[in-house]
C-alpha atoms as a PDB file:
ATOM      1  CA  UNK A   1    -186.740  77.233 157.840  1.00  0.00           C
ATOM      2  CA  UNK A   2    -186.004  80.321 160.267  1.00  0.00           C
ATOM      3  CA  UNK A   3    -189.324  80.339 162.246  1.00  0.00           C
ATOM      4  CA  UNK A   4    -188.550  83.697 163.902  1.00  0.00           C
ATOM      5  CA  UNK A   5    -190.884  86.564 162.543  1.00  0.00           C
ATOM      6  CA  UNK A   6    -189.184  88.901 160.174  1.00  0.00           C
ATOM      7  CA  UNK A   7    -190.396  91.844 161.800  1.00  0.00           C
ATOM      8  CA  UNK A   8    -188.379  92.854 164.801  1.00  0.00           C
ATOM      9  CA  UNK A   9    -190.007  92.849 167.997  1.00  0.00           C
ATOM     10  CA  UNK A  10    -189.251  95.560 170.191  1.00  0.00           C
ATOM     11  CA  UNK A  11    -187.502  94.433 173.216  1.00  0.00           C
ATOM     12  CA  UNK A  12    -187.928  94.831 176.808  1.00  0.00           C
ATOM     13  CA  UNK A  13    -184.515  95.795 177.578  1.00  0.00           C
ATOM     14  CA  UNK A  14    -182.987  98.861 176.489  1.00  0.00           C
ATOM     15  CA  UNK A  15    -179.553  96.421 176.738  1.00  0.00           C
ATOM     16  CA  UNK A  16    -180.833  94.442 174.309  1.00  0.00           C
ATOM     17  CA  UNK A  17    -181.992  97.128 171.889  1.00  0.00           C
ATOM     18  CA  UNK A  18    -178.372  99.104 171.936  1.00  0.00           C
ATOM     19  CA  UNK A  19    -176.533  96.127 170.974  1.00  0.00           C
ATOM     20  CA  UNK A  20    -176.782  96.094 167.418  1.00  0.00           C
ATOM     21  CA  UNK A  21    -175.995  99.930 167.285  1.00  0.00           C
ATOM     22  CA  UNK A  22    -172.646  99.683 169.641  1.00  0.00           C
ATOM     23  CA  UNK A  23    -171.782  96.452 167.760  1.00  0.00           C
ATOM     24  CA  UNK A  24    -171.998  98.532 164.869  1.00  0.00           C
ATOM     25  CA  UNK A  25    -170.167 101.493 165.914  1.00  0.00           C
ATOM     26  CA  UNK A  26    -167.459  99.374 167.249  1.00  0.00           C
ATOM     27  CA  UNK A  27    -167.064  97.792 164.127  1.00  0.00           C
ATOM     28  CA  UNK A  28    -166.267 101.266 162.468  1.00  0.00           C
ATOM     29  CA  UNK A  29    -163.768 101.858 165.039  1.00  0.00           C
ATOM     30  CA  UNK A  30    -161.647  98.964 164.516  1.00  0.00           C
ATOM     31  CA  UNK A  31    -162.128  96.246 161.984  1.00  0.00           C
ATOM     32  CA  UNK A  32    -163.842  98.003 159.316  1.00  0.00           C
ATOM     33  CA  UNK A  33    -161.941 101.255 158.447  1.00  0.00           C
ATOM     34  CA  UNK A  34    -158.228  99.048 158.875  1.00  0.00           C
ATOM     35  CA  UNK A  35    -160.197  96.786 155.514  1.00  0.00           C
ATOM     36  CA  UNK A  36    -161.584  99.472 153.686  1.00  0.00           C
ATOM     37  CA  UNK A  37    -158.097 101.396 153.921  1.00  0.00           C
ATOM     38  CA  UNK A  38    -156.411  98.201 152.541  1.00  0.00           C
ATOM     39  CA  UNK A  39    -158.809  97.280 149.870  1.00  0.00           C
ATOM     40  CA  UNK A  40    -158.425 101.250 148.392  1.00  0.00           C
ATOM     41  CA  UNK A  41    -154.631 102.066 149.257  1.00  0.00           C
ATOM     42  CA  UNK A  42    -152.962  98.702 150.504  1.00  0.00           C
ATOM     43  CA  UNK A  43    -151.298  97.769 153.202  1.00  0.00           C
ATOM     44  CA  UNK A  44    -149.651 101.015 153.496  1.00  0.00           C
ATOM     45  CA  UNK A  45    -152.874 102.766 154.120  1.00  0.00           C
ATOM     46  CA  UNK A  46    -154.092  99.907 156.127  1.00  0.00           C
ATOM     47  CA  UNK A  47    -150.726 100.234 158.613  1.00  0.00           C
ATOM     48  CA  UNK A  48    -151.854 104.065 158.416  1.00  0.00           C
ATOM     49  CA  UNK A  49    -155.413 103.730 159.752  1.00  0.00           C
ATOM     50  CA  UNK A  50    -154.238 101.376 162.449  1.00  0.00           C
ATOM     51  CA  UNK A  51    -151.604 104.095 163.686  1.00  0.00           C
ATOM     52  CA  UNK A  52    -154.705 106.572 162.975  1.00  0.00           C
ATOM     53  CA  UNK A  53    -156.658 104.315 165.388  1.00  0.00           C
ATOM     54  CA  UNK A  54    -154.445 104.187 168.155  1.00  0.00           C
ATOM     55  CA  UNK A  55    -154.295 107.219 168.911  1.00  0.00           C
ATOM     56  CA  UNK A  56    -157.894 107.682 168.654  1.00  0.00           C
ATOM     57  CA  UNK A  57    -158.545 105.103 170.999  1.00  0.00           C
ATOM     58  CA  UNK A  58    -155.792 106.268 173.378  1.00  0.00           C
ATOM     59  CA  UNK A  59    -158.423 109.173 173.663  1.00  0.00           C
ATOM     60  CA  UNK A  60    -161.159 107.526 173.955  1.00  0.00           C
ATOM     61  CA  UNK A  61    -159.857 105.640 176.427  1.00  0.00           C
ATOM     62  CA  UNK A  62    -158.037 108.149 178.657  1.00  0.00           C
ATOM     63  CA  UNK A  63    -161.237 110.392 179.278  1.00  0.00           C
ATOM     64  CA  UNK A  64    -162.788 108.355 181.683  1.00  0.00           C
ATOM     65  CA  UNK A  65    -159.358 107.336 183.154  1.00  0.00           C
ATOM     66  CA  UNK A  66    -158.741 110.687 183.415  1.00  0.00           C
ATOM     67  CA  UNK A  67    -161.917 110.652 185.357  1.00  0.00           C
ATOM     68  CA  UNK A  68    -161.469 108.089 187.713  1.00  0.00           C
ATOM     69  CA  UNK A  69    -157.725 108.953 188.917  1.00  0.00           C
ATOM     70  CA  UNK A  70    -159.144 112.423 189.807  1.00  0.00           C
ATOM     71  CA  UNK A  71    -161.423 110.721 191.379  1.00  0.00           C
ATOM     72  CA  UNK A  72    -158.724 108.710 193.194  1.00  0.00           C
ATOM     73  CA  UNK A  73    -156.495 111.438 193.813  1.00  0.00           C
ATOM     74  CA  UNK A  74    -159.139 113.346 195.684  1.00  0.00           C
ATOM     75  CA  UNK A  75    -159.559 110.291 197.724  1.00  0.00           C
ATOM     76  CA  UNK A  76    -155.847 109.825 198.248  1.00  0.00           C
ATOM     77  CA  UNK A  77    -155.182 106.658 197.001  1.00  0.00           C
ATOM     78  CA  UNK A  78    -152.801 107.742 194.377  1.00  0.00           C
ATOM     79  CA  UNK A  79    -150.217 110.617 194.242  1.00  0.00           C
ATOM     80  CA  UNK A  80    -150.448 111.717 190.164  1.00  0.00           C
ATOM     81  CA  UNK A  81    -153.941 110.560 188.431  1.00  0.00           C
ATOM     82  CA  UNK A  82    -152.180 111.072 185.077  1.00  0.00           C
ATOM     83  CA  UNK A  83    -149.197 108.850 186.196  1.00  0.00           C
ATOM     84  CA  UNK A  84    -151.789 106.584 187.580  1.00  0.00           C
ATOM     85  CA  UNK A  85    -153.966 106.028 184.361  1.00  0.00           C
ATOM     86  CA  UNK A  86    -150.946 106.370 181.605  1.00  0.00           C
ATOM     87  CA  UNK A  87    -150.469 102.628 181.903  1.00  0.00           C
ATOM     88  CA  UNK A  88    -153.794 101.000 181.764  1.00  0.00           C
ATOM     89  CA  UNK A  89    -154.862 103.532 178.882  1.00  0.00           C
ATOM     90  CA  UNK A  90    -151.564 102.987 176.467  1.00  0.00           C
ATOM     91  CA  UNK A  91    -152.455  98.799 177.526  1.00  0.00           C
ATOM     92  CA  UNK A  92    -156.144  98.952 176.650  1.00  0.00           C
ATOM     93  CA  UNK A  93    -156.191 101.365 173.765  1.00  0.00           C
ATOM     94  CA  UNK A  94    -153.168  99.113 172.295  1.00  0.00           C
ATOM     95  CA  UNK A  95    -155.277  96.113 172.868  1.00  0.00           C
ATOM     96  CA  UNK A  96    -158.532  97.376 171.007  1.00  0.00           C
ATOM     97  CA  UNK A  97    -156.235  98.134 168.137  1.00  0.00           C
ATOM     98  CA  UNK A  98    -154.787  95.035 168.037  1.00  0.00           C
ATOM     99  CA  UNK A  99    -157.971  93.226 168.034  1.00  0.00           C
ATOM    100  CA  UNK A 100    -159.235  95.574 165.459  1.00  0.00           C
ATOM    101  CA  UNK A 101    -156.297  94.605 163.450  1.00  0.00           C
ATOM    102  CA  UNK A 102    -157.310  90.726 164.067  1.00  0.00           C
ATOM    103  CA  UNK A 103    -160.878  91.151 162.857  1.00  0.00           C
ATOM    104  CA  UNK A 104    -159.680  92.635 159.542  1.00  0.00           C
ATOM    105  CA  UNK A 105    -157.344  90.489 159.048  1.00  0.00           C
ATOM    106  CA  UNK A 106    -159.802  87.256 159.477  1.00  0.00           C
ATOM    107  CA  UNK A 107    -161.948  88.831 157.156  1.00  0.00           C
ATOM    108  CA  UNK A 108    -159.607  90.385 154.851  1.00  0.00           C
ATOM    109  CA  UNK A 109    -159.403  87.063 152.320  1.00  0.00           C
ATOM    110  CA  UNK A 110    -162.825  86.903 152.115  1.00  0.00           C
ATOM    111  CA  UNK A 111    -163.864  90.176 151.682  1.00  0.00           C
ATOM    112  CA  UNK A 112    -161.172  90.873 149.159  1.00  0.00           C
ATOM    113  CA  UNK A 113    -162.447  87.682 147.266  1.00  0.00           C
ATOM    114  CA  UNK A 114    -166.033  88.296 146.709  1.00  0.00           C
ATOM    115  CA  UNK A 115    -165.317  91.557 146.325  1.00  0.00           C
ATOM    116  CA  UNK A 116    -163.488  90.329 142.701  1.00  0.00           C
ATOM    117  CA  UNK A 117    -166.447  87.934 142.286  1.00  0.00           C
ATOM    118  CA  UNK A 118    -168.603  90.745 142.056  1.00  0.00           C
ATOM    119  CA  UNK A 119    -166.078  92.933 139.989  1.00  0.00           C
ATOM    120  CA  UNK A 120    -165.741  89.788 136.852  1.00  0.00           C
ATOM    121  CA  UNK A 121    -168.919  88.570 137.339  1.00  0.00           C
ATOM    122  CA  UNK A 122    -169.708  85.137 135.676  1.00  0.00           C
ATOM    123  CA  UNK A 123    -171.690  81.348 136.634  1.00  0.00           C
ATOM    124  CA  UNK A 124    -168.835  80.133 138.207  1.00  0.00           C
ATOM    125  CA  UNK A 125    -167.501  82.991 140.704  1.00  0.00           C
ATOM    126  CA  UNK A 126    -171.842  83.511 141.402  1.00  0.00           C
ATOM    127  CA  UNK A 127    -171.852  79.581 142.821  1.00  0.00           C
ATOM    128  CA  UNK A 128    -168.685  80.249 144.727  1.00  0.00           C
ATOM    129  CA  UNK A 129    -170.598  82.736 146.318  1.00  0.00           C
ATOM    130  CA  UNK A 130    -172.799  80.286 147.955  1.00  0.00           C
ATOM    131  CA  UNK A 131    -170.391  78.947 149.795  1.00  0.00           C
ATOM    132  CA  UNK A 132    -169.896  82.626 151.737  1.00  0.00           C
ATOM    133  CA  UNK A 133    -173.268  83.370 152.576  1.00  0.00           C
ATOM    134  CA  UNK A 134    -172.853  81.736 156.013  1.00  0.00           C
ATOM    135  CA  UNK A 135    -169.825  83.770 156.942  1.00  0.00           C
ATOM    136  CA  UNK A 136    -169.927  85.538 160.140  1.00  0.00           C
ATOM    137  CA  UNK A 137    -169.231  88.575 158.419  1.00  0.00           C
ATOM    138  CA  UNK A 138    -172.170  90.586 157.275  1.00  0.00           C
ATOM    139  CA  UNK A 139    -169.764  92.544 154.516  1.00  0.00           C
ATOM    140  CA  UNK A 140    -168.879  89.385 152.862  1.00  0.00           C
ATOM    141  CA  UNK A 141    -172.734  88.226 153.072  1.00  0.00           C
ATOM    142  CA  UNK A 142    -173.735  91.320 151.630  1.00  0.00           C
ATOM    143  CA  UNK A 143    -171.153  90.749 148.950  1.00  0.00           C
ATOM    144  CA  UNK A 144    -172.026  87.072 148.034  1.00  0.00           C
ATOM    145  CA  UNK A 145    -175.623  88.021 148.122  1.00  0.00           C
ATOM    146  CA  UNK A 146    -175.432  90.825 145.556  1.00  0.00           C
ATOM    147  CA  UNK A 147    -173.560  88.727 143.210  1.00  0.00           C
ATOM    148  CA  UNK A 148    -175.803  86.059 143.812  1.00  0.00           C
ATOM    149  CA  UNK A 149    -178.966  88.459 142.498  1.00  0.00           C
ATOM    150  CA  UNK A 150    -176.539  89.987 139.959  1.00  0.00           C
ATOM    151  CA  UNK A 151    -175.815  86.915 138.120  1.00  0.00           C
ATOM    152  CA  UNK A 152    -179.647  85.623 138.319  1.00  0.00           C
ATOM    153  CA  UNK A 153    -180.919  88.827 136.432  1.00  0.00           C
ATOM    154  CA  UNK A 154    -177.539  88.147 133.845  1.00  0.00           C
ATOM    155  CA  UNK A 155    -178.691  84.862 132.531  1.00  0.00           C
ATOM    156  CA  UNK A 156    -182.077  83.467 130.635  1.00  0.00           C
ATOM    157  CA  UNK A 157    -182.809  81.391 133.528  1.00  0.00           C
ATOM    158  CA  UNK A 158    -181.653  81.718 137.686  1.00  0.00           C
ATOM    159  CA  UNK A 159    -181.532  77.706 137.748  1.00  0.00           C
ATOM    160  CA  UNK A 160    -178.320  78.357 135.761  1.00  0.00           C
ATOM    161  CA  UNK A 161    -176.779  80.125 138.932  1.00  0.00           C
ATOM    162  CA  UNK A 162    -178.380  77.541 141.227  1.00  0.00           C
ATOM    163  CA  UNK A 163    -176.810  74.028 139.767  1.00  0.00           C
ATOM    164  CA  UNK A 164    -173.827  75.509 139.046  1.00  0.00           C
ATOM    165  CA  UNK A 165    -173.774  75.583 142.806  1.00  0.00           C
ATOM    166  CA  UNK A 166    -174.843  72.279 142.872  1.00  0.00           C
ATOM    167  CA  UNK A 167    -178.223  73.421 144.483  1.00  0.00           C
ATOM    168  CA  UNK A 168    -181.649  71.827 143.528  1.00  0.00           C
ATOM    169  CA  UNK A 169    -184.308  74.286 143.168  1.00  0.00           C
ATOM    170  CA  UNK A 170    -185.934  73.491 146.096  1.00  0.00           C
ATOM    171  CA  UNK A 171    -182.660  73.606 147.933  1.00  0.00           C
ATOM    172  CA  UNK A 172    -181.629  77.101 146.481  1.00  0.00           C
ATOM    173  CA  UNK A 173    -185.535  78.585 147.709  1.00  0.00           C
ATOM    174  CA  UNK A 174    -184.717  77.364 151.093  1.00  0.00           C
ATOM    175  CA  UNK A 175    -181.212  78.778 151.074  1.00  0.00           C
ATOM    176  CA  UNK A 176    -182.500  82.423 149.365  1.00  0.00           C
ATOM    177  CA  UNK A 177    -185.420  82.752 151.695  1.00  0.00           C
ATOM    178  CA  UNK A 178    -183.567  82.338 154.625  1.00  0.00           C
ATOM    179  CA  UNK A 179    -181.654  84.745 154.153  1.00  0.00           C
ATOM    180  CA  UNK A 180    -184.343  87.004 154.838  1.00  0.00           C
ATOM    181  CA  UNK A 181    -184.141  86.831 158.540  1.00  0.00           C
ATOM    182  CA  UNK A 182    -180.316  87.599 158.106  1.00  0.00           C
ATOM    183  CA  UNK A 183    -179.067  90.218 160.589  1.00  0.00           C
ATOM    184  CA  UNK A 184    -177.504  92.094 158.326  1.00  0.00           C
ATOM    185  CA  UNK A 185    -180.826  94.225 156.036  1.00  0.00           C
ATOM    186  CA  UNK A 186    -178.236  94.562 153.099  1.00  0.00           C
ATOM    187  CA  UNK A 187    -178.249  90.562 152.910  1.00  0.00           C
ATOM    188  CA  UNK A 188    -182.301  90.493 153.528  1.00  0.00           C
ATOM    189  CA  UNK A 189    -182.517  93.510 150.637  1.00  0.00           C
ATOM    190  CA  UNK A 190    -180.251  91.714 148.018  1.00  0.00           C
ATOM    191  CA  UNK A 191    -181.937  88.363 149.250  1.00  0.00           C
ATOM    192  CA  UNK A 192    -185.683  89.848 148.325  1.00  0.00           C
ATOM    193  CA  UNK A 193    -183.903  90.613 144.861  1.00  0.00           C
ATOM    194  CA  UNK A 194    -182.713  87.337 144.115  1.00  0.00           C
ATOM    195  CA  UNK A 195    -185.824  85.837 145.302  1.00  0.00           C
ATOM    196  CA  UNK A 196    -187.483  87.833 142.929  1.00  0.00           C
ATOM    197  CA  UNK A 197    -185.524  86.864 140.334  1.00  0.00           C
ATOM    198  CA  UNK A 198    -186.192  83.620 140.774  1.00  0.00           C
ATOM    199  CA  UNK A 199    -189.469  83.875 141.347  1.00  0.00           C
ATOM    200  CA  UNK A 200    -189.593  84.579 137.261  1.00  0.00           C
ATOM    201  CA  UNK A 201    -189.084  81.208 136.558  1.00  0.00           C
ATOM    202  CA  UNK A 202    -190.041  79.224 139.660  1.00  0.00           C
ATOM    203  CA  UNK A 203    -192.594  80.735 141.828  1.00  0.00           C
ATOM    204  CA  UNK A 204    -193.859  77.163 142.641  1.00  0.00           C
ATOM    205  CA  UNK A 205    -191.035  76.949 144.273  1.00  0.00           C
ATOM    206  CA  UNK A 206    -190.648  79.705 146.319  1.00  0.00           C
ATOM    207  CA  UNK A 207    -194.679  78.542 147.365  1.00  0.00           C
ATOM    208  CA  UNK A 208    -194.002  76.934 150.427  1.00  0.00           C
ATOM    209  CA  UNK A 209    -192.274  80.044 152.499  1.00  0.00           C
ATOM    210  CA  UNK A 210    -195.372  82.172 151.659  1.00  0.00           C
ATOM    211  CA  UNK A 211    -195.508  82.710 155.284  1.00  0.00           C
ATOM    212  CA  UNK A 212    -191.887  84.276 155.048  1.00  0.00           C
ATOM    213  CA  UNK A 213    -192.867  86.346 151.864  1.00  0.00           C
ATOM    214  CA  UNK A 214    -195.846  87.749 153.510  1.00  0.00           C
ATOM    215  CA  UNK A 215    -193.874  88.970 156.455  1.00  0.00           C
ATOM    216  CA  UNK A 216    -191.186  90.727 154.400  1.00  0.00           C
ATOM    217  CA  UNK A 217    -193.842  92.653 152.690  1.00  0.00           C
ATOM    218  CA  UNK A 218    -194.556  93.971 156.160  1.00  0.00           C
ATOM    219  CA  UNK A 219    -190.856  94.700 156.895  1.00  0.00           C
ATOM    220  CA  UNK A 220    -189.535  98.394 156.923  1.00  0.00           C
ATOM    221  CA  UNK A 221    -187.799  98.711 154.411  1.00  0.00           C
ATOM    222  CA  UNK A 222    -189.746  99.474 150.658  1.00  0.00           C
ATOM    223  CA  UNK A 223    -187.043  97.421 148.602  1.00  0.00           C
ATOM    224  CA  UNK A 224    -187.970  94.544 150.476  1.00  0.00           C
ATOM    225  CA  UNK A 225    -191.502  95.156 150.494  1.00  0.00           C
ATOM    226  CA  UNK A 226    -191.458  95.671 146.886  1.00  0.00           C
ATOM    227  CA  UNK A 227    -189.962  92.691 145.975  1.00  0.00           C
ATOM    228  CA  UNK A 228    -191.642  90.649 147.930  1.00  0.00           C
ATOM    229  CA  UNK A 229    -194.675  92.148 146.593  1.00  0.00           C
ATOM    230  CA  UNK A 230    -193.666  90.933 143.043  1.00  0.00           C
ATOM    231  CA  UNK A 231    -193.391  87.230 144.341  1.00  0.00           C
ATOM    232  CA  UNK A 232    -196.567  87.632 145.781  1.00  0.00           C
ATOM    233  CA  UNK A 233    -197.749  88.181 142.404  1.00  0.00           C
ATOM    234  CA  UNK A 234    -196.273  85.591 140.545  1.00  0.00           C
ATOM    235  CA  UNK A 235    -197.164  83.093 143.309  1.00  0.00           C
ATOM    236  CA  UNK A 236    -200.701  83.679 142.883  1.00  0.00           C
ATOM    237  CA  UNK A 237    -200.477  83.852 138.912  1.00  0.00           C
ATOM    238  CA  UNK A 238    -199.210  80.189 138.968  1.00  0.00           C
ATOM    239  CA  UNK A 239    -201.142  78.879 141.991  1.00  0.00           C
ATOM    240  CA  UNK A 240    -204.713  81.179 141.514  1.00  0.00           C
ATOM    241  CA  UNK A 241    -205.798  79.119 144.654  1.00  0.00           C
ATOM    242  CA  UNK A 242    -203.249  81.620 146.828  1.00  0.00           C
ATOM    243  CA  UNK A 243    -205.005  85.045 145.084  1.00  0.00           C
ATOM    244  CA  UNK A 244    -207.122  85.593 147.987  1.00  0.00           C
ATOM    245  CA  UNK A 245    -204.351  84.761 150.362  1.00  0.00           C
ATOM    246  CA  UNK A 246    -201.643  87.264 148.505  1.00  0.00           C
ATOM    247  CA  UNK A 247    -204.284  89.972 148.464  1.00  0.00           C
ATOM    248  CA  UNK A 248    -205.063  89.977 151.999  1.00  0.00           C
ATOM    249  CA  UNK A 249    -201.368  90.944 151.979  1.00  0.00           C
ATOM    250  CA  UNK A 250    -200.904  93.064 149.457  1.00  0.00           C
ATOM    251  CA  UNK A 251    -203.772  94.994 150.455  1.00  0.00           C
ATOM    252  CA  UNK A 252    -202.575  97.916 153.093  1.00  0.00           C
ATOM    253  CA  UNK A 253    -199.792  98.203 151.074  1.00  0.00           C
ATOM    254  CA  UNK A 254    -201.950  99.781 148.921  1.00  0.00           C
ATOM    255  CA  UNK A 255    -202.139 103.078 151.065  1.00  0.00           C
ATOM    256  CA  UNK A 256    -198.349 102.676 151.704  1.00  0.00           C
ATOM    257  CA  UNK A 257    -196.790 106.344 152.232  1.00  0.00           C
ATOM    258  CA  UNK A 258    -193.975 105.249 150.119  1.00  0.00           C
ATOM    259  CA  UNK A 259    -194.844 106.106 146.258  1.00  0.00           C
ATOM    260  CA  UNK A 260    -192.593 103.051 145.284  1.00  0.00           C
ATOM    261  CA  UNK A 261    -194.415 100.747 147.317  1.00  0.00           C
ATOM    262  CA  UNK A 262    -197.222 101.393 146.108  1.00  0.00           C
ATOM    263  CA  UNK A 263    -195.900 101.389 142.499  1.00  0.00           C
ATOM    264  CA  UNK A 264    -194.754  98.087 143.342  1.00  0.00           C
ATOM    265  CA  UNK A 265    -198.234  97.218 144.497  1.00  0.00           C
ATOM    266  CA  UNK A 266    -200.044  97.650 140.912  1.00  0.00           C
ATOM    267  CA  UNK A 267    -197.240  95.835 138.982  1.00  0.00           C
ATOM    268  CA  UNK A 268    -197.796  92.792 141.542  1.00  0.00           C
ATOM    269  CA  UNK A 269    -202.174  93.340 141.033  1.00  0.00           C
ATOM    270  CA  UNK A 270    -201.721  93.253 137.546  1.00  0.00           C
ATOM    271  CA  UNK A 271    -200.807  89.582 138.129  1.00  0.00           C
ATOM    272  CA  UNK A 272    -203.388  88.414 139.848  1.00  0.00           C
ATOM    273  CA  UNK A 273    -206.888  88.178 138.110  1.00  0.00           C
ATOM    274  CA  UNK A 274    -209.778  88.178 140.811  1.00  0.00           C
ATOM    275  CA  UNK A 275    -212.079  91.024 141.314  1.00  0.00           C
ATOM    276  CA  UNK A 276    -211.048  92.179 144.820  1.00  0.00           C
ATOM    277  CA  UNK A 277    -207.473  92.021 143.025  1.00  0.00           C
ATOM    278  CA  UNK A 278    -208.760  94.734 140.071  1.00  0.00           C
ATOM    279  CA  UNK A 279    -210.662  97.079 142.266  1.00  0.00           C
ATOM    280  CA  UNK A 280    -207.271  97.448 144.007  1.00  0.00           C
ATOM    281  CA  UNK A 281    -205.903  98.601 140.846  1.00  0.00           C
ATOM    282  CA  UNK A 282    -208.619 100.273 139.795  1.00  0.00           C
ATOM    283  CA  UNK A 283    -208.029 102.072 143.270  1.00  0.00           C
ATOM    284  CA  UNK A 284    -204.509 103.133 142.361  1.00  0.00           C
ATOM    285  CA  UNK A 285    -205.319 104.655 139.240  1.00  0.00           C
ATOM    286  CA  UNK A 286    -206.667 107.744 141.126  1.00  0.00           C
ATOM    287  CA  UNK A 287    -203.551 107.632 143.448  1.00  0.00           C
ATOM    288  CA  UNK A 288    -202.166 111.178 144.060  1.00  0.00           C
ATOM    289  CA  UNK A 289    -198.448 109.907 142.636  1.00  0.00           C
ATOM    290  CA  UNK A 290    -198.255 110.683 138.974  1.00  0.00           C
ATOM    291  CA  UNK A 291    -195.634 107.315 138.293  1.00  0.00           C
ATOM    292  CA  UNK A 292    -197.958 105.319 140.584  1.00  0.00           C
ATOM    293  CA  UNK A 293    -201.301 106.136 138.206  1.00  0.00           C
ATOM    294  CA  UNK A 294    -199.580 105.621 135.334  1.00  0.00           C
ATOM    295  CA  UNK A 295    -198.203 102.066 136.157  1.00  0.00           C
ATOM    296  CA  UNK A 296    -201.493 100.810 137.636  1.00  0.00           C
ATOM    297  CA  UNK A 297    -203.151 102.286 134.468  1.00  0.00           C
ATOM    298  CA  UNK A 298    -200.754 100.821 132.054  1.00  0.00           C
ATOM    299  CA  UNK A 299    -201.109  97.501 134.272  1.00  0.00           C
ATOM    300  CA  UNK A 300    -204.765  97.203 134.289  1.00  0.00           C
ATOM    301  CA  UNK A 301    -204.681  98.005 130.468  1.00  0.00           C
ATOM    302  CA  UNK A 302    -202.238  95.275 129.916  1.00  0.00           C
ATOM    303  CA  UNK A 303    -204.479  92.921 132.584  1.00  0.00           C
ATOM    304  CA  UNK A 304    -207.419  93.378 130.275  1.00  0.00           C
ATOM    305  CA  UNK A 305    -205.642  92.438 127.091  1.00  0.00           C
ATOM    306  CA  UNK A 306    -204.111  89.317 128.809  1.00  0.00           C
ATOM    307  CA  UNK A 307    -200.503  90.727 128.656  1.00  0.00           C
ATOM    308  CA  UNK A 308    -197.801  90.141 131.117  1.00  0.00           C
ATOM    309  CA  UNK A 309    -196.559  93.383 132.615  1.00  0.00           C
ATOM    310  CA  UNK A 310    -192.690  93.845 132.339  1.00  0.00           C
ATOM    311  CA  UNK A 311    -192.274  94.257 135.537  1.00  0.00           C
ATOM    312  CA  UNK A 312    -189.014  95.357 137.130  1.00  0.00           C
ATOM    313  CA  UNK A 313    -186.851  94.061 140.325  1.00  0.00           C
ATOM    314  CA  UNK A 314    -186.143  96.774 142.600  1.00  0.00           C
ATOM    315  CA  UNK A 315    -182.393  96.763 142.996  1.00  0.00           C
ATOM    316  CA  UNK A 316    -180.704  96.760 146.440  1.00  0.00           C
END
């Protein structure tokens, strides 16, 4: 298992924290707009957005050449600064297109495959999708992911989706949880979902990466923290020894500024029966959201009669 927290730590180096954003925005200006063009209009619009992109990046480019042959004509080195800089910003804006063209093209297969999993959903195209969740493409992750939590709240029971895969259990926990320190938050989001899911029926299971559920209820992001909330729950309603444990981390969620976290917070109490676990309800009763006293009121009523909540998975 992933021992890295969950949490992202803020880095020294202001390098280091820009490369995820510029990775990003690169991205957007080359592989990802020539793939969404071709998965809505074809290759046609594909061979359109890279002709779109060119020039773009001809202008992009040519701005700072522009600066630095002024710069060199001033010093005298060269005669015409637009002469001078025509040639290196036709080669590099040509070769960021053509790289942009490579990237959607690598992923292009992939992409355009579990994107019709997720459109004819059924057992078989959900256990294919296993097989993408290591892709180095965060799209296609994102894709096999959601199918992955689609098709486990489909059937009676998420083992279904997990041995048609050929997964154990145990083996399909290990794979679902770590997911959670994906890059990619759409991965981690539809990740809490399926874990959720199959928390339902195995929460035994998921047990032993309590340390990795507890620090996704910290994470910032409240579909995360909402689902992992609900495991919480059902972990300590099949293993009471954890209650204490799960509360300690359920908790500050408690005063959570998000009204769905805290929502999320009585329908995972309501699961656990200690008294430090019911004065928490009790707590949220009085909160000032009108859908978050209502569900810890309808979930301590249901608590006291010895009813299971029907508790919902918040969807990605």
């Amino acid at each position: 298992m992933n021992d890295e927290p969950l949490s992202p730590t803020r880095s020294a180096s202001l390098a280091q924290r820009m490369r995820p954003i510029l990775e990003t925005v690169f991205d957007w200006l080359t592989g990802e707009p020539i793939w969404r063009a071709y998965r809505r209009f074809g290759k046609r619009g594909a061979a359109a957005v890279v002709v779109g992109l060119w020039f773009l990046w001809l202008f992009i480019i040519a701005i700072p050449l522009a600066i630095v042959g002024v710069l060199l004509q001033v010093a005298g080195l060269v005669e015409d600064a637009s002469q001078a800089m025509d040639v290196p910003a036709l080669l590099l804006g040509t070769a960021v297109v053509v790289y942009g063209v490579y990237v959607a093209h690598r992923f292009i297969n992939d992409r355009r495959t579990v994107y019709a999993y997720r459109q004819n959903l059924d057992l078989e195209k959900a256990a294919e999708c296993f097989e993408y969740l290591d892709s180095g493409d965060p799209v296609v992750r994102a894709m096999a992911s959601a199918a992955i939590a689609d098709a486990m709240d489909q059937v009676d029971s998420p083992e279904q989706v997990t041995s048609q895969a050929g997964l154990s259990k145990e083996e399909a926990a290990f794979v679902l949880v770590d997911l959670l320190h994906d890059d990619d938050n759409h991965v981690r989001r539809n990740a809490s979902k399926a874990i959720a899911y199959f928390s339902r029926e195995y929460p035994l299971t998921i047990g032993p990466y309590r340390d990795d559920i507890f620090a996704a209820m910290t994470y910032p992001d409240s579909v995360i923290q909402t689902n992992a909330a609900i495991v919480g729950g059902k972990m300590a309603a099949s293993e009471p020894r954890l209650s204490d444990e799960v509360v300690d981390h359920l908790e500050p969620l408690v005063e959570d500024r998000d009204p769905d976290v805290r929502q999320s917070m009585a329908m995972a109490l309501s699961l656990i029966h200690t008294d430090r676990a019911r004065k928490l309800l009790e707590r949220l009763t009085g909160d000032s959201n009108a859908e978050v006293r209502n569900t810890a009121t309808n979930a301590r009523q249901q608590q006291e009669q010895g009813r299971p909540l029907d508790i919902d998975v918040e969807t990605a």
